[in-house]
C-alpha atoms as a PDB file:
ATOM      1  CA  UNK A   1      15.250  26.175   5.712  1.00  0.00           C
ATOM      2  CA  UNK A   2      12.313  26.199   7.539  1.00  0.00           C
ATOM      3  CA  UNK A   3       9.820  23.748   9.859  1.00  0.00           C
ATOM      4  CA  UNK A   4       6.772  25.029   8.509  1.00  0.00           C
ATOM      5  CA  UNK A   5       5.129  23.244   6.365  1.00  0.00           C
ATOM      6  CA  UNK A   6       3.854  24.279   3.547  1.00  0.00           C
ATOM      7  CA  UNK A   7       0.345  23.578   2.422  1.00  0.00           C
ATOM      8  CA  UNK A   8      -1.094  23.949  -1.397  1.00  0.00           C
ATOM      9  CA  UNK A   9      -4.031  22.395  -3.389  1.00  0.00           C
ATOM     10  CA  UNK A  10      -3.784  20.361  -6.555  1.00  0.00           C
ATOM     11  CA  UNK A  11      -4.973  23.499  -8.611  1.00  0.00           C
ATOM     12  CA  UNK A  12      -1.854  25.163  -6.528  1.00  0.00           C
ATOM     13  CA  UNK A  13       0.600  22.707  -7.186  1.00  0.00           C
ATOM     14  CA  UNK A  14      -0.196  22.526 -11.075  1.00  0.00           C
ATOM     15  CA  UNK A  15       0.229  25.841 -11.609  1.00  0.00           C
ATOM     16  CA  UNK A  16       3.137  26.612  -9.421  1.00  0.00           C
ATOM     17  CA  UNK A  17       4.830  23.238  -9.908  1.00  0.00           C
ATOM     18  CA  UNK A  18       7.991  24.634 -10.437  1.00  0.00           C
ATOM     19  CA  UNK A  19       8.307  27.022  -7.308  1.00  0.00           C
ATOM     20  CA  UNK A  20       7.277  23.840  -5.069  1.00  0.00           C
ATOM     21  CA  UNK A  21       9.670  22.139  -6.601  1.00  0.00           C
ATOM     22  CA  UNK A  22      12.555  24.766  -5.806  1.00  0.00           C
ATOM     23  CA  UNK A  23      10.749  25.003  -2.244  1.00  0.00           C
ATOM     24  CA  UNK A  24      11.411  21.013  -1.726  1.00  0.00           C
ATOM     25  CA  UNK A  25      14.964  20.889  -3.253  1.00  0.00           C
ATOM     26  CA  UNK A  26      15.517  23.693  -0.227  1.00  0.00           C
ATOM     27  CA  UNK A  27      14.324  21.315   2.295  1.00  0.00           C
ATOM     28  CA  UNK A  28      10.988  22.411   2.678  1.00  0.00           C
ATOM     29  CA  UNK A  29       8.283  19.433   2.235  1.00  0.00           C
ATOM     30  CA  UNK A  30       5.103  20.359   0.646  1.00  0.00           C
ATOM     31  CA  UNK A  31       1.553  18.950   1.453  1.00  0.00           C
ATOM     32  CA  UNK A  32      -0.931  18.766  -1.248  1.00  0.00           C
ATOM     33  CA  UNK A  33      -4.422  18.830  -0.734  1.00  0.00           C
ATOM     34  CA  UNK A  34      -7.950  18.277  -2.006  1.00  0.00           C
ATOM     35  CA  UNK A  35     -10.657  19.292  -0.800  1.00  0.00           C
ATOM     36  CA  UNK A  36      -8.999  20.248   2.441  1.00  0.00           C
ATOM     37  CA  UNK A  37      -7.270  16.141   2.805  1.00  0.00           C
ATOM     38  CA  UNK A  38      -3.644  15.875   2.530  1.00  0.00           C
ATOM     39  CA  UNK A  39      -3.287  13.400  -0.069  1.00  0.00           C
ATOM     40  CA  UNK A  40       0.477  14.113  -1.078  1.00  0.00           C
ATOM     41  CA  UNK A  41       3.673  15.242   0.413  1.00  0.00           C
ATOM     42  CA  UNK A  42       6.716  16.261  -1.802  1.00  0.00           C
ATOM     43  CA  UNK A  43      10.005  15.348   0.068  1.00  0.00           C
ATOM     44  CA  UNK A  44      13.833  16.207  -0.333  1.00  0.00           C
ATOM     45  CA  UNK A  45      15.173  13.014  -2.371  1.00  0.00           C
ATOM     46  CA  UNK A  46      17.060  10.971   0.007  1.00  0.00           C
ATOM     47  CA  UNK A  47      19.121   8.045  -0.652  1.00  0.00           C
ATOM     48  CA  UNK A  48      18.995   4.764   1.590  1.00  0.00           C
ATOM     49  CA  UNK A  49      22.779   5.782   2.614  1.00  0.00           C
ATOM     50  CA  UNK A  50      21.371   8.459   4.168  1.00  0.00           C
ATOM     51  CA  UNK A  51      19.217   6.902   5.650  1.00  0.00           C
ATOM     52  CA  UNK A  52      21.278   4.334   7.684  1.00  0.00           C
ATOM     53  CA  UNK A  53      21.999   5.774  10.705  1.00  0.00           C
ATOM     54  CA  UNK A  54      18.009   6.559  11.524  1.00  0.00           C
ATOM     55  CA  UNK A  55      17.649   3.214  10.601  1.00  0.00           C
ATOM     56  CA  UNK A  56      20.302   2.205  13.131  1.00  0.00           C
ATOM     57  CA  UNK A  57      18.493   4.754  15.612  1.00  0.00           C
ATOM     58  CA  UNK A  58      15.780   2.993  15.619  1.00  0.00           C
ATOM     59  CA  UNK A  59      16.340  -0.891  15.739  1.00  0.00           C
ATOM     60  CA  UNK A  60      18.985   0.274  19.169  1.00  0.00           C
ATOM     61  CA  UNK A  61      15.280   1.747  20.543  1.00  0.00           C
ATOM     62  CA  UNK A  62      13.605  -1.869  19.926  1.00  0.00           C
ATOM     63  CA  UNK A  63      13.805  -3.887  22.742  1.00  0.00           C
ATOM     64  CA  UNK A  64      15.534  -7.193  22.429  1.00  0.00           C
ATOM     65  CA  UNK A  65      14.057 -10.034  21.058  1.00  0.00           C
ATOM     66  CA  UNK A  66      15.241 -13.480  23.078  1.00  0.00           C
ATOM     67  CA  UNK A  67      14.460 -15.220  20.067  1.00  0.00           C
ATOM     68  CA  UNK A  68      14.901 -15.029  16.374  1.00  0.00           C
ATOM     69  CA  UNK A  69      11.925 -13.838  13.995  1.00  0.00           C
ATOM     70  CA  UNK A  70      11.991 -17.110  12.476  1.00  0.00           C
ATOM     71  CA  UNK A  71      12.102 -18.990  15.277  1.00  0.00           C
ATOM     72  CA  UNK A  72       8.806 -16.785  16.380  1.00  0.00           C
ATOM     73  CA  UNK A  73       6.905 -17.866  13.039  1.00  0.00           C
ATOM     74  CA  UNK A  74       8.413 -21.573  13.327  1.00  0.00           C
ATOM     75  CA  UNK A  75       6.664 -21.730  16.900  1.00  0.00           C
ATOM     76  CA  UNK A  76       3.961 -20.009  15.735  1.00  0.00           C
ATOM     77  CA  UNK A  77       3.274 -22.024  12.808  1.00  0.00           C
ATOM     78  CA  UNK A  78       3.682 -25.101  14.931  1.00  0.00           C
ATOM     79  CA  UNK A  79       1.553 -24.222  17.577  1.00  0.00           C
ATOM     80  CA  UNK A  80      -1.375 -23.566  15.054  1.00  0.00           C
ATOM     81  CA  UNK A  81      -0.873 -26.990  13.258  1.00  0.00           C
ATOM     82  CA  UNK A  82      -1.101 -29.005  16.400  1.00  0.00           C
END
């Protein structure tokens, strides 16, 4: 597997649909263009399982909240109706 990624126009892609495919199911993400504009990137499938623990990477980089979200829209909402 590699980090390059590769680049191919929609006339590209639809005639070598098949070999992209093969090139994604390796690991490789695909950009398609037009006209030069990225307008499509084919990705390894992942499921939300896999998923999780960048997920749990993430929220433990967010700093703490002292209150609730709710709370935040209650006060919110409250301050803009008075």
């Amino acid at each position: 597997m590699t980090n390059t990624l590769r680049q191919d126009t929609v006339a590209e892609a639809k005639a070598r649909l098949s070999s992209l495919l093969d090139a994604v199911e390796q690991g490789q993400p695909v950009v398609i263009t037009r006209r030069g504009k990225a307008i499509a990137e084919l990705v390894p499938q992942q499921t939300v399982r896999d998923l999780l623990p960048q997920l749990q990477a993430l929220r433990d980089s967010l700093p703490h909240q002292a209150t609730s979200g709710v709370e935040t829209m209650r006060t919110l909402r409250d301050d803009i109706g008075s």
